[in-house]
Protein backbone atom coordinates (compact mmCIF):
# COMPACT_ATOMS: atom_id res chain seq x y z
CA UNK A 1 -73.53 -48.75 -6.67
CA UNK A 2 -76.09 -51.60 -6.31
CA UNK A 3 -75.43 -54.41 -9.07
CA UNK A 4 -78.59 -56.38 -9.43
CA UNK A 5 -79.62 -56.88 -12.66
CA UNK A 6 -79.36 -60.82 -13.83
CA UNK A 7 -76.62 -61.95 -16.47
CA UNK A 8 -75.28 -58.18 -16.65
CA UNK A 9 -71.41 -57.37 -17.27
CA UNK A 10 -69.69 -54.33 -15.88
CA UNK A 11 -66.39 -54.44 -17.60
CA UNK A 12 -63.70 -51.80 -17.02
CA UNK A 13 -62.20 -49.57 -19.54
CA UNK A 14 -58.27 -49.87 -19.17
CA UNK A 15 -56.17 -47.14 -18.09
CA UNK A 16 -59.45 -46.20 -16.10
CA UNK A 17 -59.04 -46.01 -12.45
CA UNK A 18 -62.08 -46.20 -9.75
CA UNK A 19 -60.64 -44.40 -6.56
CA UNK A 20 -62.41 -44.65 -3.03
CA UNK A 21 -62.60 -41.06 -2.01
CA UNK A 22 -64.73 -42.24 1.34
CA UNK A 23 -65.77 -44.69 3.54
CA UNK A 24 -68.41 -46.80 1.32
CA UNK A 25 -69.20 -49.60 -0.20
CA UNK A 26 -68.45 -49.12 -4.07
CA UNK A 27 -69.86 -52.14 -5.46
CA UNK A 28 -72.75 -54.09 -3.84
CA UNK A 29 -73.95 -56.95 -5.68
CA UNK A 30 -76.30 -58.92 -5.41
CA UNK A 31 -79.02 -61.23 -7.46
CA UNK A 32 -77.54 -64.03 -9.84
CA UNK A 33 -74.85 -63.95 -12.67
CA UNK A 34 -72.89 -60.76 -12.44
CA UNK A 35 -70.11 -60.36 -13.70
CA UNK A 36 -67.32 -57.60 -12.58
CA UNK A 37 -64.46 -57.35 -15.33
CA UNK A 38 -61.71 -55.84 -15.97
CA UNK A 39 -61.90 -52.83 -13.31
CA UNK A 40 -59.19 -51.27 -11.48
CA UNK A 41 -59.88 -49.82 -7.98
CA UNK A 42 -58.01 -48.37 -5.17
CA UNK A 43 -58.76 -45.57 -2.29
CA UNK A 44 -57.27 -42.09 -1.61
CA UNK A 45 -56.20 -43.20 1.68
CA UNK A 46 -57.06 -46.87 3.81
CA UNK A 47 -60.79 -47.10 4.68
CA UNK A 48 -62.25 -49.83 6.90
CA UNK A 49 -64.48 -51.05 4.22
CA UNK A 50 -64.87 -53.49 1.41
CA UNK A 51 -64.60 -52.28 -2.41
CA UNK A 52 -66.82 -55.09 -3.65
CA UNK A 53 -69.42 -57.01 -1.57
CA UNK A 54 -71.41 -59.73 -2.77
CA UNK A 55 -74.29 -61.46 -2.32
CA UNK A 56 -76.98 -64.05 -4.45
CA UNK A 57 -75.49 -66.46 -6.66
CA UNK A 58 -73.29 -67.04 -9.61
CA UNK A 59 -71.23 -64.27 -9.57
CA UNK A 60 -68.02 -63.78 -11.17
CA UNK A 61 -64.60 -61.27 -10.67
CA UNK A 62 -62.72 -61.61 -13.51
CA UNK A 63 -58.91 -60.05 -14.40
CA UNK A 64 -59.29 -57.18 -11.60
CA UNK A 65 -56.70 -55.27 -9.96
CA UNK A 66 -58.10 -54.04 -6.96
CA UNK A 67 -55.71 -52.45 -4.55
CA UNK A 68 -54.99 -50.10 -1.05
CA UNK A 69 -52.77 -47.39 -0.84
CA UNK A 70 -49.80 -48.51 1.47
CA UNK A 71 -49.93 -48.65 4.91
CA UNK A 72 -47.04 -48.58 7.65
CA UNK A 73 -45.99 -51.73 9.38
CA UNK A 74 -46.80 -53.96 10.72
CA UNK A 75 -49.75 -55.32 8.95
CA UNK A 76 -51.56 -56.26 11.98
CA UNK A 77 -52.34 -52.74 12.77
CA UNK A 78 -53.62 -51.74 9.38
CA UNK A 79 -57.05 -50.49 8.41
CA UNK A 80 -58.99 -53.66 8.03
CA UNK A 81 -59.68 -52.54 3.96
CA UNK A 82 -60.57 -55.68 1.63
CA UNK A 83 -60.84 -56.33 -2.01
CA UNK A 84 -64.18 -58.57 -1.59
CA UNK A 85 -66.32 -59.53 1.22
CA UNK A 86 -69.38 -62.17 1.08
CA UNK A 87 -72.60 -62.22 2.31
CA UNK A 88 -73.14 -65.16 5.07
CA UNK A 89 -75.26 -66.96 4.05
CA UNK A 90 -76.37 -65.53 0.69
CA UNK A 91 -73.91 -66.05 -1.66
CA UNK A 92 -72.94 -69.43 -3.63
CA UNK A 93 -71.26 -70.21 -6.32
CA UNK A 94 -68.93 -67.40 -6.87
CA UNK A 95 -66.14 -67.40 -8.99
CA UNK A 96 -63.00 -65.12 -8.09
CA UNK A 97 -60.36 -65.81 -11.20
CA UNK A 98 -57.60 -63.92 -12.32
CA UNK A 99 -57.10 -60.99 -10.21
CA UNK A 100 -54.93 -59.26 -8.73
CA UNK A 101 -54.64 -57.95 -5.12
CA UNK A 102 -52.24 -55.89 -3.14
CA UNK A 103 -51.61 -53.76 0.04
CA UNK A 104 -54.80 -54.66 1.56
CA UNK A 105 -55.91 -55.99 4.99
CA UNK A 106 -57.46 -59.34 2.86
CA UNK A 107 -57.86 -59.90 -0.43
CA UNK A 108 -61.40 -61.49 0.38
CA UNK A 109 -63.05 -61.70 4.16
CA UNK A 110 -65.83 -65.56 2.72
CA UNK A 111 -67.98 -65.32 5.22
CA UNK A 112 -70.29 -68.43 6.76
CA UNK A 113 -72.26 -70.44 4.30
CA UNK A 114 -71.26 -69.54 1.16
CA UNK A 115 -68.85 -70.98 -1.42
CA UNK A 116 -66.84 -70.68 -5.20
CA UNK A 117 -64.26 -71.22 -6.57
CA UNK A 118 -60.96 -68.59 -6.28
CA UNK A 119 -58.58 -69.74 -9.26
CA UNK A 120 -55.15 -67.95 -10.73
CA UNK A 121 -55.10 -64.41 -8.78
CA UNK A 122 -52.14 -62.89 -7.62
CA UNK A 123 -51.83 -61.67 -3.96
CA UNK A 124 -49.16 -59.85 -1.78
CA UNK A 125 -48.93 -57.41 0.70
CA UNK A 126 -51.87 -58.88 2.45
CA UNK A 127 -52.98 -60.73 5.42
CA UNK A 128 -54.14 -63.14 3.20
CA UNK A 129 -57.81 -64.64 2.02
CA UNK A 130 -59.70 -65.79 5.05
CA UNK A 131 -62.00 -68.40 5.62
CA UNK A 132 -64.12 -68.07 8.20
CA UNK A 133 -66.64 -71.18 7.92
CA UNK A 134 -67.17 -70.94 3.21
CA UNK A 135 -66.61 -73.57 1.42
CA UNK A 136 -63.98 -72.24 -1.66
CA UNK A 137 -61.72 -74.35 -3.46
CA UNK A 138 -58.63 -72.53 -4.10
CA UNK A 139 -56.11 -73.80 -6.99
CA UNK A 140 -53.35 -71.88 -9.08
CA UNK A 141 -52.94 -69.10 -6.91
CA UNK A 142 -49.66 -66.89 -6.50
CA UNK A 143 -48.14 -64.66 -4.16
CA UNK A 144 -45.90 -61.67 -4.79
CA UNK A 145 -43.17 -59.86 -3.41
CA UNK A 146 -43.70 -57.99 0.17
CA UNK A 147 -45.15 -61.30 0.82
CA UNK A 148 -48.54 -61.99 3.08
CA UNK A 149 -48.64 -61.98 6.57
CA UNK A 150 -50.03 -65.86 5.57
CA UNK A 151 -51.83 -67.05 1.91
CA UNK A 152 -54.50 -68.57 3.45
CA UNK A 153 -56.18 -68.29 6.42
CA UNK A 154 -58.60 -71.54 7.71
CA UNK A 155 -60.58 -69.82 11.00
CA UNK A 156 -62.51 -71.85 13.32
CA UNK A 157 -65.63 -73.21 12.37
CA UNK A 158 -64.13 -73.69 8.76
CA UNK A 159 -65.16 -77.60 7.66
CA UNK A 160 -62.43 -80.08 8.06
CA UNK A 161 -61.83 -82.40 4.77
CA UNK A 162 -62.21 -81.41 1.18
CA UNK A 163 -61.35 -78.87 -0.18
CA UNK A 164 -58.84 -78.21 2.44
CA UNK A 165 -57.42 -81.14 3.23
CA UNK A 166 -55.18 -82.41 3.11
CA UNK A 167 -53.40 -78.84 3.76
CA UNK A 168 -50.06 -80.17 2.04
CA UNK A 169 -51.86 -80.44 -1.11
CA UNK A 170 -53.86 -76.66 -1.05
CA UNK A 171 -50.41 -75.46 -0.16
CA UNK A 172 -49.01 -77.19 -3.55
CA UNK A 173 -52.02 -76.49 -5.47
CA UNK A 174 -51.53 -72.39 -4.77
CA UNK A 175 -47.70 -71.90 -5.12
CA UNK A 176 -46.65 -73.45 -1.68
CA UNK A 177 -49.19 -70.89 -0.52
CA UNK A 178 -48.53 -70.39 3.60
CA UNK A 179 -51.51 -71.70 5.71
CA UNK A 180 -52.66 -70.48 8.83
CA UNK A 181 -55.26 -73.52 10.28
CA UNK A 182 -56.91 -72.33 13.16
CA UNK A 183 -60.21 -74.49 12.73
């Protein structure tokens, strides 16, 4: 589905469940203030896609649970599925609060040139949110029980400085969240 239209809301109706029954791209958005709320989502089996991607400018992905179906160990050979991926380049400003995530390859793949803000979520069973040269500041965040391959992942070409270092203090800041720093 193609989510363009400024300042709208799609908000989820609970008990409702949006299952992935193939290899697509559920929610593309795009444009400026959207707003995804409230949804549930999860896939029939692991497909090497991402259930949300996003692109334009103050977005926001508020009190989801967005989740895979398990997948065998170890999690470096799992289907590379992800909650959210970004559009490099074309994408500021987003806001990722109060979500959930589990039994996914990432939570969220931030690609190059963009930035937000990714507050209070709950991840595990993940290889963690990774970084790969966005700017996202990253504060109250928890991780649950299996636990991520790492919380965090900082990937070369990811600034040095605010607002990831120093790393002692994003670690504190997200629930002595484990930090891979590869920049």
């Amino acid at each position: 589905m193609n989510v363009n239209k400024q300042g709208i809301t799609l908000r989820g109706y609970p008990g409702n469940i949006i299952e992935l029954q193939a290899n697509v791209i559920p929610f593309m958005v795009t444009g400026s203030g959207i707003t995804l709320e409230g949804l549930t989502m999860t896939s029939d089996i692991p497909y090497p896609s991402e259930f949300i991607q996003i692109g334009g400018s103050n977005h926001r992905l508020l009190n989801n649970t967005i989740f895979g179906p398990e997948q065998a160990p170890p999690s470096t050979g799992w289907v590379v599925n992800r909650a959210v991926v970004t559009q490099a380049g074309n994408m500021s400003n987003l806001l990722i609060r109060n979500n959930t995530f589990y039994s996914l390859r990432q939570p969220a793949y931030l690609n190059p040139n963009t930035t937000g803000d990714i507050l209070n979520n709950v991840v595990y069973n993940t290889r963690g949110w990774v970084v790969d040269g966005a700017v996202f500041v990253f504060s109250g965040n928890s991780w649950g029980i299996p636990a991520n391959a790492v919380d965090i992942a900082l990937l070369v070409g990811t600034q040095t400085g605010p607002p990831y270092d120093p790393l002692s203090e994003l670690s504190r800041n997200n629930s002595d969240a484990t930090i891979s720093d590869q920049r």
